[in-house]
N, C-alpha and C. Protein backbone atom coordinates (compact mmCIF):
# COMPACT_ATOMS: atom_id res chain seq x y z
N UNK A 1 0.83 -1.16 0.00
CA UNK A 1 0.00 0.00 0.00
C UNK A 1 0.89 1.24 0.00
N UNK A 2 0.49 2.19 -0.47
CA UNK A 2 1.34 3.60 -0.94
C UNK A 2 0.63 4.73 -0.50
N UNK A 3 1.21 5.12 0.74
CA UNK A 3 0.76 6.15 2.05
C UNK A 3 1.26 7.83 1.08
N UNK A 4 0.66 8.36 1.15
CA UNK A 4 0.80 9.92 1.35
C UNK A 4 0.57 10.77 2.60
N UNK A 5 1.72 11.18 2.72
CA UNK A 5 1.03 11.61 4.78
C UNK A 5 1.68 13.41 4.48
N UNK A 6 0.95 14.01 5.12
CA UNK A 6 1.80 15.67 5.35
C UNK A 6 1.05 16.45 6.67
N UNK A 7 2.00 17.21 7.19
CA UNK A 7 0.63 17.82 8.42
C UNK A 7 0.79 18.92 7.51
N UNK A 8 -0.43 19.72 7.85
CA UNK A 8 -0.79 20.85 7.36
C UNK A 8 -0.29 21.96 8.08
N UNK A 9 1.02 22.26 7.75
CA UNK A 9 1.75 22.98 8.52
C UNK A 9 3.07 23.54 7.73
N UNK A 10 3.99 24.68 7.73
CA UNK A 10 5.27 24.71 7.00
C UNK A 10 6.02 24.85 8.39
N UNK A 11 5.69 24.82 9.64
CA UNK A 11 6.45 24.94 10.61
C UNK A 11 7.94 23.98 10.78
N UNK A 12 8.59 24.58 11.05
CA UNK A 12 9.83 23.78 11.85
C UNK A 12 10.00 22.88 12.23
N UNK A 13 9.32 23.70 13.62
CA UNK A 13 8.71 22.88 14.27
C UNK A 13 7.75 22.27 14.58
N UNK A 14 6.69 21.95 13.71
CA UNK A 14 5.66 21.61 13.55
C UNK A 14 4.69 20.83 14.34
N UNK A 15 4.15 20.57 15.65
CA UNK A 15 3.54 19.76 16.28
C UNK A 15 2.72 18.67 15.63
N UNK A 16 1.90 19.04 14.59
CA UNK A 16 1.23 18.19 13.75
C UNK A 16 2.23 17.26 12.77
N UNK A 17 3.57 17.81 12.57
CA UNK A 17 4.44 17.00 11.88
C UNK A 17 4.82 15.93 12.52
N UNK A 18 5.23 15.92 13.32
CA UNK A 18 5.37 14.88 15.00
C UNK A 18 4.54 14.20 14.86
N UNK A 19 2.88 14.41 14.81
CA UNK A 19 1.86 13.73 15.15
C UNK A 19 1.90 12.62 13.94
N UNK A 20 1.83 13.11 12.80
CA UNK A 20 2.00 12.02 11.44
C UNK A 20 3.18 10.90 11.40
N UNK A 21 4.32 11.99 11.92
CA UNK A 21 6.04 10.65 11.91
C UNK A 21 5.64 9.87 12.96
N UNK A 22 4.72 10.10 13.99
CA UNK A 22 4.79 8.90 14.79
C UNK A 22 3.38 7.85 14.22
N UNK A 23 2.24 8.47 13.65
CA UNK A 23 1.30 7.64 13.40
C UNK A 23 2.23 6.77 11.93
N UNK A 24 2.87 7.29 11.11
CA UNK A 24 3.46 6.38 10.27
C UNK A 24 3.97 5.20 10.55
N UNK A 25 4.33 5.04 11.51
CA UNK A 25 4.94 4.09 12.71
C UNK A 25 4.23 2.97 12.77
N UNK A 26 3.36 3.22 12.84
CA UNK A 26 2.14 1.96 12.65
C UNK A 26 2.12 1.73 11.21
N UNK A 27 2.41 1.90 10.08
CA UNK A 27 2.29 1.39 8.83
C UNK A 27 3.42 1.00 8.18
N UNK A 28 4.21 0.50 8.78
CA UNK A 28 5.43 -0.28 8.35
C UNK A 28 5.81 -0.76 7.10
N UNK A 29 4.23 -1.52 6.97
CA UNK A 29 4.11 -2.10 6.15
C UNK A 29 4.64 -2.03 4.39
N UNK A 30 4.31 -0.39 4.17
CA UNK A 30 3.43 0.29 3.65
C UNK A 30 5.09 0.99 2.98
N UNK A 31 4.44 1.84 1.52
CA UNK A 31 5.07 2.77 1.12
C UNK A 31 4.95 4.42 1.26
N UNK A 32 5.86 4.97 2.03
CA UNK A 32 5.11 5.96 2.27
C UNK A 32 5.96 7.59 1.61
N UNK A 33 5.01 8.28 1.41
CA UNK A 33 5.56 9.25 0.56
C UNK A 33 5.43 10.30 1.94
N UNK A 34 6.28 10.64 2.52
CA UNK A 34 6.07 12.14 3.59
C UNK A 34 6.26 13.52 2.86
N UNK A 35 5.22 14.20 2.50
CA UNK A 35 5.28 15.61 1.97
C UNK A 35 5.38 16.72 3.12
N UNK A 36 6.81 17.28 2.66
CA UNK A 36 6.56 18.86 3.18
C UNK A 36 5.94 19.86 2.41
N UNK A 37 4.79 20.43 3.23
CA UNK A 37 4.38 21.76 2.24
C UNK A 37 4.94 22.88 1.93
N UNK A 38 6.54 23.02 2.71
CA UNK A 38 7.58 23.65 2.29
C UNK A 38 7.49 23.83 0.66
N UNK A 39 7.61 22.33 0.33
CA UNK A 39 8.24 22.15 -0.70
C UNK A 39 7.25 22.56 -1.90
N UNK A 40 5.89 22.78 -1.44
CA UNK A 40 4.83 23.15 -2.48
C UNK A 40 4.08 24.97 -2.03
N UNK A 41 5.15 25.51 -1.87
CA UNK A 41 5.38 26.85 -1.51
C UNK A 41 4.63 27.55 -2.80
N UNK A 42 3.56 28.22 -3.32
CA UNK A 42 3.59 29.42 -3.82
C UNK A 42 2.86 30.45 -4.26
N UNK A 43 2.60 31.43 -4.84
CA UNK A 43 2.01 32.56 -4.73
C UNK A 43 0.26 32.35 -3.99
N UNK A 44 0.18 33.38 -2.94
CA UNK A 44 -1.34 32.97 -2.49
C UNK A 44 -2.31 33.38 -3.69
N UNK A 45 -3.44 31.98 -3.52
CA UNK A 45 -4.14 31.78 -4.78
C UNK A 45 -4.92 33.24 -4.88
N UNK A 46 -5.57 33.91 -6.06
CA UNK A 46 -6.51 34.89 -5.83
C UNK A 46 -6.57 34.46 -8.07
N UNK A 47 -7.92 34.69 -8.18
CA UNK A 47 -8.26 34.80 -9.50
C UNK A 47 -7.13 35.69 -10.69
N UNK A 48 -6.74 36.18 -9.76
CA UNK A 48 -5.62 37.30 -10.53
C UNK A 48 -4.36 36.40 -10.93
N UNK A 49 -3.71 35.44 -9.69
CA UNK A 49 -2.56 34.81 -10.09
C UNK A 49 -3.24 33.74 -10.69
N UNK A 50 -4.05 32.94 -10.86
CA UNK A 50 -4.65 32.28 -11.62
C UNK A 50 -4.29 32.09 -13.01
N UNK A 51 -4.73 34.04 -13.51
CA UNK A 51 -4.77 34.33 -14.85
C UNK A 51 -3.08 33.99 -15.43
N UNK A 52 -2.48 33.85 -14.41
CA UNK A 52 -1.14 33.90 -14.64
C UNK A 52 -0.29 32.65 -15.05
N UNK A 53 -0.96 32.08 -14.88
CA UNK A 53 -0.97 30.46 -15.36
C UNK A 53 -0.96 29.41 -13.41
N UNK A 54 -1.18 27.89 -13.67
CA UNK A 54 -1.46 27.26 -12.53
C UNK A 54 0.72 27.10 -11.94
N UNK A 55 0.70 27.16 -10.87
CA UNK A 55 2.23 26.86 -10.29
C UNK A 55 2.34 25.19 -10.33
N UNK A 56 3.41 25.31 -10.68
CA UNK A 56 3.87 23.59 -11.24
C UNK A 56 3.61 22.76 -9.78
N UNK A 57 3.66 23.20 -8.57
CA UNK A 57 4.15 22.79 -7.09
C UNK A 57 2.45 21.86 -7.23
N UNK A 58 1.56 22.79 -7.48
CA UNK A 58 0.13 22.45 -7.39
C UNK A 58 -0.03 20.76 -8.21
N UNK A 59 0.53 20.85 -9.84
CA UNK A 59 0.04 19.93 -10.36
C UNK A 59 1.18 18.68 -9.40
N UNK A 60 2.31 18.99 -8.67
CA UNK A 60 2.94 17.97 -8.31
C UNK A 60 2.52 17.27 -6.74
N UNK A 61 1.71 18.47 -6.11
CA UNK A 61 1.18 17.93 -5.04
C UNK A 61 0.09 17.15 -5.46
N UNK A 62 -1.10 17.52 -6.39
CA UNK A 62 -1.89 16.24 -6.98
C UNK A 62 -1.79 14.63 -7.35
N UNK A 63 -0.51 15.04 -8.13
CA UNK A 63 0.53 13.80 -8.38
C UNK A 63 0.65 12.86 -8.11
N UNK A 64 1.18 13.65 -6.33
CA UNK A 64 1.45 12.87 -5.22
C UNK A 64 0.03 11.93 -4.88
N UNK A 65 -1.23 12.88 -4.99
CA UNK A 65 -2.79 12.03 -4.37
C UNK A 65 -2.88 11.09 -5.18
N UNK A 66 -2.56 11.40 -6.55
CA UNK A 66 -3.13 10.35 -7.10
C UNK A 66 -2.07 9.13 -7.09
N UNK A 67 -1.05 8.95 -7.06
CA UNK A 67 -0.12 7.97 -6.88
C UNK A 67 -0.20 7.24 -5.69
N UNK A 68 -1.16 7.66 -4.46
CA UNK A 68 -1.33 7.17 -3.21
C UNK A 68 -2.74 5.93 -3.54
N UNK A 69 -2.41 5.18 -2.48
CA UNK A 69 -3.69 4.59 -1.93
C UNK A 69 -4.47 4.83 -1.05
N UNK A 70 -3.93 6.04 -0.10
CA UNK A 70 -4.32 6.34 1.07
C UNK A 70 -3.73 7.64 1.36
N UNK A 71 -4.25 8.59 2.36
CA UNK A 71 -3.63 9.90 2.87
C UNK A 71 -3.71 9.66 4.17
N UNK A 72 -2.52 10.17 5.00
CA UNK A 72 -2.26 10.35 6.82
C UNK A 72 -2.22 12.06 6.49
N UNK A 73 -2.87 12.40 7.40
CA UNK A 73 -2.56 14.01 7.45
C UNK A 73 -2.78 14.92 9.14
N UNK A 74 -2.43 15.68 9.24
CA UNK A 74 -2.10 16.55 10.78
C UNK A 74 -2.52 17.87 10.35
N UNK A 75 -3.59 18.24 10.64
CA UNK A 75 -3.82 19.67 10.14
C UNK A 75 -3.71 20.60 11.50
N UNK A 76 -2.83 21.39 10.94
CA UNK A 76 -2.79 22.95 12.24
C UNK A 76 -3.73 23.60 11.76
N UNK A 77 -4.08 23.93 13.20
CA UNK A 77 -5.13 24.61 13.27
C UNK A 77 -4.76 26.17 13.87
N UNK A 78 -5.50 27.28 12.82
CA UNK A 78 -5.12 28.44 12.95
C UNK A 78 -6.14 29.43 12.99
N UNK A 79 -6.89 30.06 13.78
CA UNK A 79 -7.86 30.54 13.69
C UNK A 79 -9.41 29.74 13.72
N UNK A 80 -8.83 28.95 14.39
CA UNK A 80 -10.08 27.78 14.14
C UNK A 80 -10.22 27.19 12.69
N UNK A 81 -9.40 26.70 11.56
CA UNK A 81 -9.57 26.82 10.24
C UNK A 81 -8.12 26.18 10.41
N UNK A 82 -8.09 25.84 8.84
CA UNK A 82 -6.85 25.56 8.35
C UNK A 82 -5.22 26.66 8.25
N UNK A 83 -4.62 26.25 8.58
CA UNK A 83 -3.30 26.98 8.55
C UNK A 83 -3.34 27.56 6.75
N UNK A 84 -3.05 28.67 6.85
CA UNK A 84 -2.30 28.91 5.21
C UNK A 84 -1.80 28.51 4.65
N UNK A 85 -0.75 27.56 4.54
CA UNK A 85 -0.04 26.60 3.80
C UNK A 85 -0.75 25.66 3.45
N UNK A 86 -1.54 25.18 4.34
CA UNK A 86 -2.41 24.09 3.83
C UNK A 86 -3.22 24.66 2.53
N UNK A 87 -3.91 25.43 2.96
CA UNK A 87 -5.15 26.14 2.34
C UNK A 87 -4.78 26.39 1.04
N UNK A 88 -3.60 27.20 1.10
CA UNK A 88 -3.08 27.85 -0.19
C UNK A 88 -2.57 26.32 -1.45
N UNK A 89 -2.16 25.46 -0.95
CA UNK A 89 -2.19 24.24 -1.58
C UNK A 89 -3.00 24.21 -1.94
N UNK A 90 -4.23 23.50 -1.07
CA UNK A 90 -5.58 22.87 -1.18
C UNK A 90 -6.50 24.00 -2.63
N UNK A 91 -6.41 25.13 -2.45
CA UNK A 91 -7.12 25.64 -3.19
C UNK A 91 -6.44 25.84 -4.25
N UNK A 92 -4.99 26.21 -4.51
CA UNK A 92 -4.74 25.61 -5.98
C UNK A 92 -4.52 24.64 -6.33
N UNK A 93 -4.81 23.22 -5.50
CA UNK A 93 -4.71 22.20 -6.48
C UNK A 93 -6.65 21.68 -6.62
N UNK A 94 -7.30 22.35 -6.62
CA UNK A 94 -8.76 22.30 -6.21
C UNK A 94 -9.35 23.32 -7.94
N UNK A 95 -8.71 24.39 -8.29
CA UNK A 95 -8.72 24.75 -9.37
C UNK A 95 -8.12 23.77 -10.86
N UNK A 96 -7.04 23.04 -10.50
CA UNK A 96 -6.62 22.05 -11.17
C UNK A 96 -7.91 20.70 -11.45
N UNK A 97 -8.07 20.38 -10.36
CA UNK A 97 -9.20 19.55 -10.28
C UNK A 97 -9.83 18.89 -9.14
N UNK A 98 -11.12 19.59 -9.16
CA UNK A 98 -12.05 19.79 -7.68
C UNK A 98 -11.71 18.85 -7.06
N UNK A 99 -12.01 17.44 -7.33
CA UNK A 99 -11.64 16.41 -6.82
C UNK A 99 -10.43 16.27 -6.01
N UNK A 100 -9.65 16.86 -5.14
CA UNK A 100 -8.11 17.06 -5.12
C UNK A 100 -7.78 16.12 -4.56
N UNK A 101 -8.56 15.37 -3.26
CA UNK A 101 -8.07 14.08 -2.43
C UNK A 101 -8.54 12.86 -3.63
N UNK A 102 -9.32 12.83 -4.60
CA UNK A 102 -9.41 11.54 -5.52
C UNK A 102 -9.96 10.28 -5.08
N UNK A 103 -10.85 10.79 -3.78
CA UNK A 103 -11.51 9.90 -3.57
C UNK A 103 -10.66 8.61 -2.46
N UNK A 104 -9.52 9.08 -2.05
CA UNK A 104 -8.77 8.00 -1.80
C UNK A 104 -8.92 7.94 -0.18
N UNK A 105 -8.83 6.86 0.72
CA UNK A 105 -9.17 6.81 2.14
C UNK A 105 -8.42 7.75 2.90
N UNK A 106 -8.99 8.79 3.78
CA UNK A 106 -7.96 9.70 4.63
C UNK A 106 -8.23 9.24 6.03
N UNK A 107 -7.11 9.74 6.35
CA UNK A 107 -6.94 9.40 7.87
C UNK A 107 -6.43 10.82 8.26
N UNK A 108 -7.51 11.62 8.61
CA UNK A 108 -7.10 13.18 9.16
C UNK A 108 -7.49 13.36 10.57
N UNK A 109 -6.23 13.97 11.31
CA UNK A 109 -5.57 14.04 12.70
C UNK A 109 -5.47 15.89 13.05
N UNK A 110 -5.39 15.96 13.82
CA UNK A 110 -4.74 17.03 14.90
C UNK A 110 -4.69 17.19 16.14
N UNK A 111 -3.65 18.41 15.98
CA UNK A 111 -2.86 18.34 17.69
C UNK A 111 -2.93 19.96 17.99
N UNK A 112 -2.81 20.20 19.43
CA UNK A 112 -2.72 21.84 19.21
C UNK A 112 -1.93 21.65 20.92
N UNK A 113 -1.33 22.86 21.28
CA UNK A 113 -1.18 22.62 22.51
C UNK A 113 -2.25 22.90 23.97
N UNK A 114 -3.04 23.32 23.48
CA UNK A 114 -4.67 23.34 24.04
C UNK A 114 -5.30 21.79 24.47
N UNK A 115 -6.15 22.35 25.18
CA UNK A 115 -7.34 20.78 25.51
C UNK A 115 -8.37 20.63 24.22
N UNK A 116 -8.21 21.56 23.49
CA UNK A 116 -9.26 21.35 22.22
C UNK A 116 -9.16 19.98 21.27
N UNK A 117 -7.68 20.24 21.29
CA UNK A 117 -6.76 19.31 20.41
C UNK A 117 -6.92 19.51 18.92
N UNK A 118 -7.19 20.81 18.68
CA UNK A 118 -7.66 20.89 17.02
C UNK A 118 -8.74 20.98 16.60
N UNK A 119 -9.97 20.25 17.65
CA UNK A 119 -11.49 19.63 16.86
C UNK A 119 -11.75 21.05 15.78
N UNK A 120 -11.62 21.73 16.42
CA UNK A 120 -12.21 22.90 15.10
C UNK A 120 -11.71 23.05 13.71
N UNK A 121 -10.30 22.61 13.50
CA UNK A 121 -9.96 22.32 12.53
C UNK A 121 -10.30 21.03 11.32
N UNK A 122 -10.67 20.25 12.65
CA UNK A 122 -11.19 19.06 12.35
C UNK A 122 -12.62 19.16 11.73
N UNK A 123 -13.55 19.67 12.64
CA UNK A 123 -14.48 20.14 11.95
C UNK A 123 -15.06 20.93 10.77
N UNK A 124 -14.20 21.77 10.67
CA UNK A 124 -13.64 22.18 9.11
C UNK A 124 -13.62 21.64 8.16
N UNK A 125 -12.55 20.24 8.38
CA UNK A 125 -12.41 19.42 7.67
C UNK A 125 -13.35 18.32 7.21
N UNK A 126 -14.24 17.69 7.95
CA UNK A 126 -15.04 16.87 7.78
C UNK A 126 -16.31 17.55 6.96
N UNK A 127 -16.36 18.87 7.26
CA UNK A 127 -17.57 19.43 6.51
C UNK A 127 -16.94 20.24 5.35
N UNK A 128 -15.96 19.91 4.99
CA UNK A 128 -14.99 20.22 3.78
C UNK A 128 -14.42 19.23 2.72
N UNK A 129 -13.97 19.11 3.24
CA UNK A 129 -12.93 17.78 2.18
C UNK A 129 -13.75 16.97 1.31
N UNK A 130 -14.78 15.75 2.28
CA UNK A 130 -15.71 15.11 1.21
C UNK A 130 -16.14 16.30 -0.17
N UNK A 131 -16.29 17.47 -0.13
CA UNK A 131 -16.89 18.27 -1.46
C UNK A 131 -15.57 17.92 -2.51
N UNK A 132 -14.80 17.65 -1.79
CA UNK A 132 -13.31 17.74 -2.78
C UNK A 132 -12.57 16.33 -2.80
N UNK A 133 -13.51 15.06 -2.45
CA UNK A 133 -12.98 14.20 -3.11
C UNK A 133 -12.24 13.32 -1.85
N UNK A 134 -12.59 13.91 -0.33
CA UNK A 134 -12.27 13.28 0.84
C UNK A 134 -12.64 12.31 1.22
N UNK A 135 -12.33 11.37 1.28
CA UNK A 135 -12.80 9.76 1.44
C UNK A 135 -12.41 9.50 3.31
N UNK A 136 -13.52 10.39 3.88
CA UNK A 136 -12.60 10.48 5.58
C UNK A 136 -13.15 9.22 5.98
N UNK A 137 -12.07 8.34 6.03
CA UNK A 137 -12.35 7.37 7.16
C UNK A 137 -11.73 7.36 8.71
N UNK A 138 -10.96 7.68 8.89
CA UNK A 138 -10.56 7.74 10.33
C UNK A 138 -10.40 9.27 10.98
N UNK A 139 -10.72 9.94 12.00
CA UNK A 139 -10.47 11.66 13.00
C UNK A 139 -9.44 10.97 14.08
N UNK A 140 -8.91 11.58 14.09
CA UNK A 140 -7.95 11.76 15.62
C UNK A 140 -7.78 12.98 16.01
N UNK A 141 -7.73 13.03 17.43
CA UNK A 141 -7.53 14.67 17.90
C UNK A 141 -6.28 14.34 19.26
N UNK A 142 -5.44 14.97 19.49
CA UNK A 142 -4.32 15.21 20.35
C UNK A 142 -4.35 16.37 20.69
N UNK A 143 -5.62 16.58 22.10
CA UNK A 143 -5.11 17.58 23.13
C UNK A 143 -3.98 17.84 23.84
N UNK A 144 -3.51 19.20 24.06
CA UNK A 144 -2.53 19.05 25.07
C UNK A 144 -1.06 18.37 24.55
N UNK A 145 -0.72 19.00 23.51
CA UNK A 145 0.34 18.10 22.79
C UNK A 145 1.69 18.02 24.00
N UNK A 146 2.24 19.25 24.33
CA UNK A 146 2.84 19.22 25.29
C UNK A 146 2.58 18.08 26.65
N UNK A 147 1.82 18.38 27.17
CA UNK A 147 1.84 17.52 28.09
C UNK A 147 1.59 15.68 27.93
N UNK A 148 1.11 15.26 26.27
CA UNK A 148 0.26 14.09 25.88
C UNK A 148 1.50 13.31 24.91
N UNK A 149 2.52 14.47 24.69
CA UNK A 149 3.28 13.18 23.35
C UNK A 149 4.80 13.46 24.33
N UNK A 150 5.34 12.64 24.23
CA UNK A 150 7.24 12.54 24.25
C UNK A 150 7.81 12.45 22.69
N UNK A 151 8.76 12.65 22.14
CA UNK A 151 9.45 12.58 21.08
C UNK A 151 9.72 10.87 20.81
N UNK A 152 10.33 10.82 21.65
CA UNK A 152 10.76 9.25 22.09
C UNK A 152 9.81 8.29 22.25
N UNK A 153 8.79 8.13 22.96
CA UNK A 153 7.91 7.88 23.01
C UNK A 153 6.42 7.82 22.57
N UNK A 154 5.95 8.88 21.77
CA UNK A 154 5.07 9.40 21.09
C UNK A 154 4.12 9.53 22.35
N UNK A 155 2.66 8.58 22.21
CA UNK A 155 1.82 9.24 22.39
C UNK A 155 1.48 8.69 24.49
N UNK A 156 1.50 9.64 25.42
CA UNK A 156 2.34 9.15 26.92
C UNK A 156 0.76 9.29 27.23
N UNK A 157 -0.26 9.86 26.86
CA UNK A 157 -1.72 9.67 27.65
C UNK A 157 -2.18 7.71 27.40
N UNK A 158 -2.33 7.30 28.04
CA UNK A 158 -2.94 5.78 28.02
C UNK A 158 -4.17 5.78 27.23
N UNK A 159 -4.99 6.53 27.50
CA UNK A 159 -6.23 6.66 26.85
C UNK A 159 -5.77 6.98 25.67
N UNK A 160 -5.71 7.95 24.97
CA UNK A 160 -5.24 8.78 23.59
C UNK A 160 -4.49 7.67 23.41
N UNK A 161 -3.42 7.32 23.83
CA UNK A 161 -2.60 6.25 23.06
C UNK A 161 -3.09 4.88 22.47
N UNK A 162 -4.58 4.61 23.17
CA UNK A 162 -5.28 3.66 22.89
C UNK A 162 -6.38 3.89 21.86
N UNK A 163 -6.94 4.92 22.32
CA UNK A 163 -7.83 6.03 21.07
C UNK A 163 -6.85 6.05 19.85
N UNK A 164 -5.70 6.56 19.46
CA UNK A 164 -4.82 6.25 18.31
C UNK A 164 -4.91 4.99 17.64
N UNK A 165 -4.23 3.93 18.57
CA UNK A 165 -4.22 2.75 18.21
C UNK A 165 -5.59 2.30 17.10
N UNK A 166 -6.45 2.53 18.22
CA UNK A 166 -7.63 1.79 17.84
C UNK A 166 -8.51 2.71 16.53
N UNK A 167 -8.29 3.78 16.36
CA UNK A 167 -8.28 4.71 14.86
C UNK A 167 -7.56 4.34 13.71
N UNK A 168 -5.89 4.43 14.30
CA UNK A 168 -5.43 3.25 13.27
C UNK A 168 -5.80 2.17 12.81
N UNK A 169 -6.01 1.32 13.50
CA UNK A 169 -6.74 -0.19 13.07
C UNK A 169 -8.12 -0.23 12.59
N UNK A 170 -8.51 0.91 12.99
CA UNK A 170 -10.23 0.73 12.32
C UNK A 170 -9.81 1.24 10.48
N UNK A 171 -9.14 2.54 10.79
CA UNK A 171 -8.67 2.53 9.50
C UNK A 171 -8.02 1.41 8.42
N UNK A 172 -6.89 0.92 8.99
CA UNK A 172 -6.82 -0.28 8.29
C UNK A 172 -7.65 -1.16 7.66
N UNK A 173 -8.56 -1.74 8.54
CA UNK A 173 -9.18 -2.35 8.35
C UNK A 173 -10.04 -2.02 7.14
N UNK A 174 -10.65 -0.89 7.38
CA UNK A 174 -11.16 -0.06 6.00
C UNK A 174 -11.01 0.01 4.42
N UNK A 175 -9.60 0.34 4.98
CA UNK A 175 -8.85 0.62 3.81
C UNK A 175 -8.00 -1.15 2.53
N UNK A 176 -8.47 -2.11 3.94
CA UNK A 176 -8.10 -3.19 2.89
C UNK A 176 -9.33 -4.10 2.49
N UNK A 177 -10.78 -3.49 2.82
CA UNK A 177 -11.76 -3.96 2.05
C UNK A 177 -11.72 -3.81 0.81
């Protein structure tokens, strides 16, 4: 199976990036493509740069969906909403072709350092993505990232660490019907 995973983030240090390198962990199995949205950096979308022709970064982040069997993703949450980097992707590769996730199984996550753990972003997402081709099968949320993950360790809450687990595996399971 051929994983596409990215958090929705260009941070550094990224908390949601953390959250994906350790859920990858569980898919061993698997081929996995890790995207930085670094790397799909460019001009914020507006009808004007449009006219200007589509940025190559866009048709190569698509690329990437469609070459997958599956998506892992970590969305930061910024304003209650998606981070800019994400967004600015998402909507030019959404002009390319609406469809942008392709229908393929997602497994979308977040973390924040709050007790929220993201849900708002999350919620965003679930009442988003399916229009564009989101095939959401598995949510995870990681409150309290600070106090809930170790580096070394990943995920140190018992509960959440079991809530993970058991998201993962439902996903799996899903995904090899």
């Amino acid at each position: 199976m051929k994983i596409v995973a990215f958090a929705g983030s260009t941070s550094s240090t990224s908390i949601n990036k953390k959250l994906v390198e350790h859920t990858l962990k569980h898919f061993g199995e698997s081929d996995i493509n890790l995207l930085d949205l670094n790397d799909y950096s460019m001009p914020i979308y507006s009808s004007d740069e449009e006219k200007k022709g589509t940025p190559e970064q866009a048709h190569k982040f698509l690329q990437c969906i469609e070459e997958a069997d599956a998506i892992v993703c970590s969305f930061a949450e910024h304003n209650s909403n998606f981070a800019t980097a994400f967004k600015n992707v998402f909507d030019w590769a959404s002009r390319i072709n609406k469809s942008v996730f392709q229908d393929k199984p997602m497994l979308i996550m977040a973390t924040s350092p709050g007790g929220y753990g993201g849900k708002n972003v999350l919620d965003v997402a679930q009442k988003t993505l399916p229009h564009y081709g989101g095939n959401i099968k598995g949510v995870f949320s990681l409150p309290k990232f600070g106090q809930n993950f170790d580096a070394n360790e990943g995920i140190t809450n018992p509960e959440l660490k079991q809530e993970h687990i058991n998201t993962i595996e439902n996903f799996k399971q899903q995904i090899a019907q």
